[in-house]
C-alpha atoms as a PDB file:
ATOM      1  CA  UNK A   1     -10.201  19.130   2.389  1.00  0.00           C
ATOM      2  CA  UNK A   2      -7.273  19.022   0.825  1.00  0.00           C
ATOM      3  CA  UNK A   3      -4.658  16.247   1.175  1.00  0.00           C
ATOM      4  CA  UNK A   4      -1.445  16.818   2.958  1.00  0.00           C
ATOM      5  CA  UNK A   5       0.013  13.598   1.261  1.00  0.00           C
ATOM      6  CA  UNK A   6      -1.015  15.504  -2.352  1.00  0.00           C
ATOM      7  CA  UNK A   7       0.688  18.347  -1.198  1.00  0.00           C
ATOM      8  CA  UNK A   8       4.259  16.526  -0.183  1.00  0.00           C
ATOM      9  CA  UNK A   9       3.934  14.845  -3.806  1.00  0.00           C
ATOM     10  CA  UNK A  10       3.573  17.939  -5.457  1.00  0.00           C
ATOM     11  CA  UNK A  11       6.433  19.601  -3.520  1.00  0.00           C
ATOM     12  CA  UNK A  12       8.646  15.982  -4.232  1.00  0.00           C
ATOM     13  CA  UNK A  13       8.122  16.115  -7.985  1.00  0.00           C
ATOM     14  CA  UNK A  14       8.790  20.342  -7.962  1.00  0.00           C
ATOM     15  CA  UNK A  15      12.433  20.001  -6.260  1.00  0.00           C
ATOM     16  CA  UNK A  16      13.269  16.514  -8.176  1.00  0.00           C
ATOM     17  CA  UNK A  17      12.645  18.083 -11.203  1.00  0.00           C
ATOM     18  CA  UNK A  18      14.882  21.100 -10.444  1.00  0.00           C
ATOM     19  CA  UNK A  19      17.304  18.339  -9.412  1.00  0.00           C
ATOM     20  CA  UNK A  20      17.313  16.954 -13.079  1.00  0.00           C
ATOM     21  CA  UNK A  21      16.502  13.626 -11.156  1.00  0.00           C
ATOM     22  CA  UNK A  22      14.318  12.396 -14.469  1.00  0.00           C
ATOM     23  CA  UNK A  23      13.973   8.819 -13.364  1.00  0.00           C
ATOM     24  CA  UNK A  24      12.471  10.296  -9.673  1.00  0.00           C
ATOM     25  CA  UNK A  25      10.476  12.556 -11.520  1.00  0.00           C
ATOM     26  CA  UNK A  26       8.645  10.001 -13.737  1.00  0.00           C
ATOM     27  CA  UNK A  27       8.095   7.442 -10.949  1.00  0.00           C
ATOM     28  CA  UNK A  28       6.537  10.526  -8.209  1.00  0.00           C
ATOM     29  CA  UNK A  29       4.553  11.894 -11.535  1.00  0.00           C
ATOM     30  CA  UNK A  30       2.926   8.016 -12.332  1.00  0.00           C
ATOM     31  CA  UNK A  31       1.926   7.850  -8.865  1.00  0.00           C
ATOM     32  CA  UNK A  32       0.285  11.851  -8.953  1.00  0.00           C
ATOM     33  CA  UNK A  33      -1.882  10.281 -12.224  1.00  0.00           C
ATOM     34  CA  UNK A  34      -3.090   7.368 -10.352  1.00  0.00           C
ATOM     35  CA  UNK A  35      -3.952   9.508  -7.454  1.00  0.00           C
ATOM     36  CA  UNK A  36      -5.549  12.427  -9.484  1.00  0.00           C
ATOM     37  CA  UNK A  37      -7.492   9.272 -11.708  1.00  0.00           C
ATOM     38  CA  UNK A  38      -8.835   8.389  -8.442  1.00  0.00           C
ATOM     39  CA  UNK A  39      -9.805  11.562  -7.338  1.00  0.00           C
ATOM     40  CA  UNK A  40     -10.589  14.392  -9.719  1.00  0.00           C
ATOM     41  CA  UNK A  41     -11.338  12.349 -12.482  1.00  0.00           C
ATOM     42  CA  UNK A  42     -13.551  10.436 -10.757  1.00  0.00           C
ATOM     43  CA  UNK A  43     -15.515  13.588  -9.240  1.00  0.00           C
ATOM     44  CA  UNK A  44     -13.934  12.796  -5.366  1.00  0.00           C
ATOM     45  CA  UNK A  45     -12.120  15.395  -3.064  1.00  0.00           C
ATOM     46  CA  UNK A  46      -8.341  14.379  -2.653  1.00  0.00           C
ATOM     47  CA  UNK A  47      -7.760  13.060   0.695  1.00  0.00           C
ATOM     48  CA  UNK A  48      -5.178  11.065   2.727  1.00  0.00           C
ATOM     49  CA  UNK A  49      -7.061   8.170   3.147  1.00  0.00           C
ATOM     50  CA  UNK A  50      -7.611   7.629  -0.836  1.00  0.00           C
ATOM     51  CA  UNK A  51      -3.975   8.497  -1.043  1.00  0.00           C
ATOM     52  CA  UNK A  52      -2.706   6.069   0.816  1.00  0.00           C
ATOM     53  CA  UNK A  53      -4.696   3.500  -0.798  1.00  0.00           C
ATOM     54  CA  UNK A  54      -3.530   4.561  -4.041  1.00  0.00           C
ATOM     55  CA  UNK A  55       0.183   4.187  -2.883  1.00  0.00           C
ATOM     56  CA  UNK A  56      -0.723   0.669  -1.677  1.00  0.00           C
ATOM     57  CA  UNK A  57      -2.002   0.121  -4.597  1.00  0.00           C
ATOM     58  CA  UNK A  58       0.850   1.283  -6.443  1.00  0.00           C
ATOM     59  CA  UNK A  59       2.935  -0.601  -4.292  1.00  0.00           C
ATOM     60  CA  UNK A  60       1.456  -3.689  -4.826  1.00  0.00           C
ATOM     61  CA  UNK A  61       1.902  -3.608  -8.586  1.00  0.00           C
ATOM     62  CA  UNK A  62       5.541  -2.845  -8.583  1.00  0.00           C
ATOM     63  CA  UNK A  63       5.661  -6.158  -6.055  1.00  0.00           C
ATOM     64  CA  UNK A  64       4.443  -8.196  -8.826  1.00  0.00           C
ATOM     65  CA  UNK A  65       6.171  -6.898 -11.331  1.00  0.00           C
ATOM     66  CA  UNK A  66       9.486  -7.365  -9.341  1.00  0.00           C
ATOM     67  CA  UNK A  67       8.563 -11.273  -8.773  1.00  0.00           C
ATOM     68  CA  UNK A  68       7.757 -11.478 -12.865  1.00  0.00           C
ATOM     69  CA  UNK A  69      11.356 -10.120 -13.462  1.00  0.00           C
ATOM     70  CA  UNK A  70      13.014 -11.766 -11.497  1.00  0.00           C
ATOM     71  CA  UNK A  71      11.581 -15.013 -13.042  1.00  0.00           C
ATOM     72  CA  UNK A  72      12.598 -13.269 -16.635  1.00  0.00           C
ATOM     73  CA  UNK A  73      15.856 -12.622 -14.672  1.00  0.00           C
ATOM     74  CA  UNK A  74      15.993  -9.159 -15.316  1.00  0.00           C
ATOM     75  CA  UNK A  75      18.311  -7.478 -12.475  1.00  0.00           C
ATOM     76  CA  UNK A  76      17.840  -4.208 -14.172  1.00  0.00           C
ATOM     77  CA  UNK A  77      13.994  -4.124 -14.277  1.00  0.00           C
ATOM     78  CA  UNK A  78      14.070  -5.343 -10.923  1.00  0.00           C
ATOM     79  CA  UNK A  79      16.061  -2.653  -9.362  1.00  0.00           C
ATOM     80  CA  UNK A  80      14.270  -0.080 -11.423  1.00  0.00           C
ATOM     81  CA  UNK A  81      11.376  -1.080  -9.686  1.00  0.00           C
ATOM     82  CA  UNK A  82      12.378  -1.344  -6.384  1.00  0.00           C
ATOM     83  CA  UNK A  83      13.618   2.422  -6.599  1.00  0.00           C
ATOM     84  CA  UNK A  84      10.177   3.061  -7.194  1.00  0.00           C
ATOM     85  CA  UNK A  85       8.757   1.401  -4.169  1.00  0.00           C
ATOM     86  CA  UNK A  86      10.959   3.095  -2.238  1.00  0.00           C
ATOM     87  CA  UNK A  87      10.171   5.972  -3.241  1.00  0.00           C
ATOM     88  CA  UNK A  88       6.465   5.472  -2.863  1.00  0.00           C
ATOM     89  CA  UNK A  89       7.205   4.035   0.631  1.00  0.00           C
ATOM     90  CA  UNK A  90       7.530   7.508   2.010  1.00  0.00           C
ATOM     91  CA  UNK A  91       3.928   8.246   1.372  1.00  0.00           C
ATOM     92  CA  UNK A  92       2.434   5.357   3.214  1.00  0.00           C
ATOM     93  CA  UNK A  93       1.739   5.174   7.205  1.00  0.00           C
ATOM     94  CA  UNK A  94       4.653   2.954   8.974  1.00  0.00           C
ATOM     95  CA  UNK A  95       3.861  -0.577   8.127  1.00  0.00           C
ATOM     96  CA  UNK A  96       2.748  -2.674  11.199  1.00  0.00           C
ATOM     97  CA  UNK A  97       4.939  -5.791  12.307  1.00  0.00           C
ATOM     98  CA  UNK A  98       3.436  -9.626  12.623  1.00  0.00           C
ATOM     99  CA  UNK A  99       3.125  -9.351  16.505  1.00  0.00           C
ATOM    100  CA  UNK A 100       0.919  -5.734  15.959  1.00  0.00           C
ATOM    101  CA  UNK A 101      -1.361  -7.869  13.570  1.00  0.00           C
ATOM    102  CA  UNK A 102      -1.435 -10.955  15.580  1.00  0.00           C
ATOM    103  CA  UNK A 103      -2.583  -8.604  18.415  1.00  0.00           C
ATOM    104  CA  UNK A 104      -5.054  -7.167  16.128  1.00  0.00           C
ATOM    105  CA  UNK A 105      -6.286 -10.434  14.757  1.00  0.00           C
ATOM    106  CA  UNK A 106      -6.631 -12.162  18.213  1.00  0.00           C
ATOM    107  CA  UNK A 107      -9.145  -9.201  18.961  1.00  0.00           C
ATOM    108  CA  UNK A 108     -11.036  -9.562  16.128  1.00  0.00           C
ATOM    109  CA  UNK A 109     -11.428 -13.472  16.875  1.00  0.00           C
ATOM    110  CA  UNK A 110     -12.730 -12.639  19.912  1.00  0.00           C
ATOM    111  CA  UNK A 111     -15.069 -10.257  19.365  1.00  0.00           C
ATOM    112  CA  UNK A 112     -16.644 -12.468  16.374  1.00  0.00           C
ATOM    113  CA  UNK A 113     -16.477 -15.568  18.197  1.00  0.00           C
ATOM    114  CA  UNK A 114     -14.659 -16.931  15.280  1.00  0.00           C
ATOM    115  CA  UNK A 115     -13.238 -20.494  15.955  1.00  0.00           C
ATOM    116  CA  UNK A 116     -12.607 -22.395  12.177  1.00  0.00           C
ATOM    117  CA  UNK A 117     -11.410 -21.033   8.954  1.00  0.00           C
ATOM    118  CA  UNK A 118     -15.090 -21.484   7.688  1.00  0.00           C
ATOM    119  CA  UNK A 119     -15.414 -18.196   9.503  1.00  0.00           C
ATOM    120  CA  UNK A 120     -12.510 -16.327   8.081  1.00  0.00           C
ATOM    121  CA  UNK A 121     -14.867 -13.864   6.387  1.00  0.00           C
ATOM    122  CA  UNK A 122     -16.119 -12.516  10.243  1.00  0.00           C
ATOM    123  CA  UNK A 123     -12.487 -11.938  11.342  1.00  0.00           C
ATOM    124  CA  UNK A 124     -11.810 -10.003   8.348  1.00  0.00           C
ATOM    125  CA  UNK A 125     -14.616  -7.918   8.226  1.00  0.00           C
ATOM    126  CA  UNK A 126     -13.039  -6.716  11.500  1.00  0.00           C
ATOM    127  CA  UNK A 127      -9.413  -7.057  10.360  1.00  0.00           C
ATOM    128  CA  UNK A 128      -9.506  -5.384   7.231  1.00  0.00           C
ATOM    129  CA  UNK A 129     -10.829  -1.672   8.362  1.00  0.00           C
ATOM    130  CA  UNK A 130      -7.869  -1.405  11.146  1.00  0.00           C
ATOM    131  CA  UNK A 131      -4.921  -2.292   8.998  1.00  0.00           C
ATOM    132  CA  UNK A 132      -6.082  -0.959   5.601  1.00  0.00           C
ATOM    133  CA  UNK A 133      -2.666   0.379   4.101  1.00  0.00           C
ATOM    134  CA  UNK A 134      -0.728   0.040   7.277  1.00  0.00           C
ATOM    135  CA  UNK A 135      -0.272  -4.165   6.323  1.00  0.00           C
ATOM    136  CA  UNK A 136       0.190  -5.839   3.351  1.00  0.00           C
ATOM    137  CA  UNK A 137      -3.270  -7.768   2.420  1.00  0.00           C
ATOM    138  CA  UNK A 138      -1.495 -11.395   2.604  1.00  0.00           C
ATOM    139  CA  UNK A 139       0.257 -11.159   5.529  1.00  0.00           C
ATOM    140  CA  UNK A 140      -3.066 -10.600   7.455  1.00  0.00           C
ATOM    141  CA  UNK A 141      -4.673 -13.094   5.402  1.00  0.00           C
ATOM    142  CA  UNK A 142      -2.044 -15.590   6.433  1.00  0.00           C
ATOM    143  CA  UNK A 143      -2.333 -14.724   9.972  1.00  0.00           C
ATOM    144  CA  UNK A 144      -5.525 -15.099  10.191  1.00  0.00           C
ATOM    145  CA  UNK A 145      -5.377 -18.552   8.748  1.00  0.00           C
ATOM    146  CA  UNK A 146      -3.133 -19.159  11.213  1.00  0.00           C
ATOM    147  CA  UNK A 147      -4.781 -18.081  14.383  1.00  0.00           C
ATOM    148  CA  UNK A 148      -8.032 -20.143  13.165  1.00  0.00           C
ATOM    149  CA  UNK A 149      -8.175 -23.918  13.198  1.00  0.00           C
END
């Protein structure tokens, strides 16, 4: 099966490069190497889901790298950055807000019975599957730690 999300890429970079949009071009062909280093080079079938974990992924990094500048004070790496996480944005599934993973996190409490943070590990197990790509890793994580005494 091929991935829709590979597809879209492909067609971004094609019409960005006919744009002459080089700094587009670079950032939308680093994440098609990631993806493809994931996938074909790795003997795997494209698909949406490893896709969109690349992208989180990908996401992630330029995060970091954003807080590191900005300690270095380096506006310009910053926004360069950011550019790129916007970019990459478009690829990922909308992002779900605090109440959606309170909701989600209350659930998962329930169903594991879950009552200290010794027990954090249960409520993830549960947590982790549903919002995979759709949340950012420490904002569940704090949640969680919040919803458990």
């Amino acid at each position: 099966m091929a991935s829709e999300l590979l597809n879209q890429l492909n067609e971004e970079i094609k019409s960005a490069m006919k744009a002459k949009e080089s700094a587009k071009v670079m950032a939308l062909r680093t994440l098609l190497a990631a993806v493809k280093d994931q996938t074909v080079n790795a003997g795997v079938e494209p698909s949406d889901e490893i896709f969109v974990t690349v992208v989180s992924k990908a996401i992630k990094q330029r995060q970091d790298a954003i807080e590191q500048f900005k300690a270095a004070s380096r506006d310009d790496l910053v926004a360069q950055e950011q550019a790129q996480i916007d970019l990459y944005r478009v690829y990922q599934p909308k992002q779900l807000e605090r109440a959606e993973i309170e909701a989600i996190v209350k659930q998962a409490i329930a169903e594991s019975g879950a009552t200290t943070k010794k027990e954090m590990g249960k409520v993830m197990g549960l947590v982790v599957p549903q919002t995979k790509g759709k949340a950012d890793g420490k904002l569940v994580n704090q949640v969680v730690q919040s919803l458990l005494v």
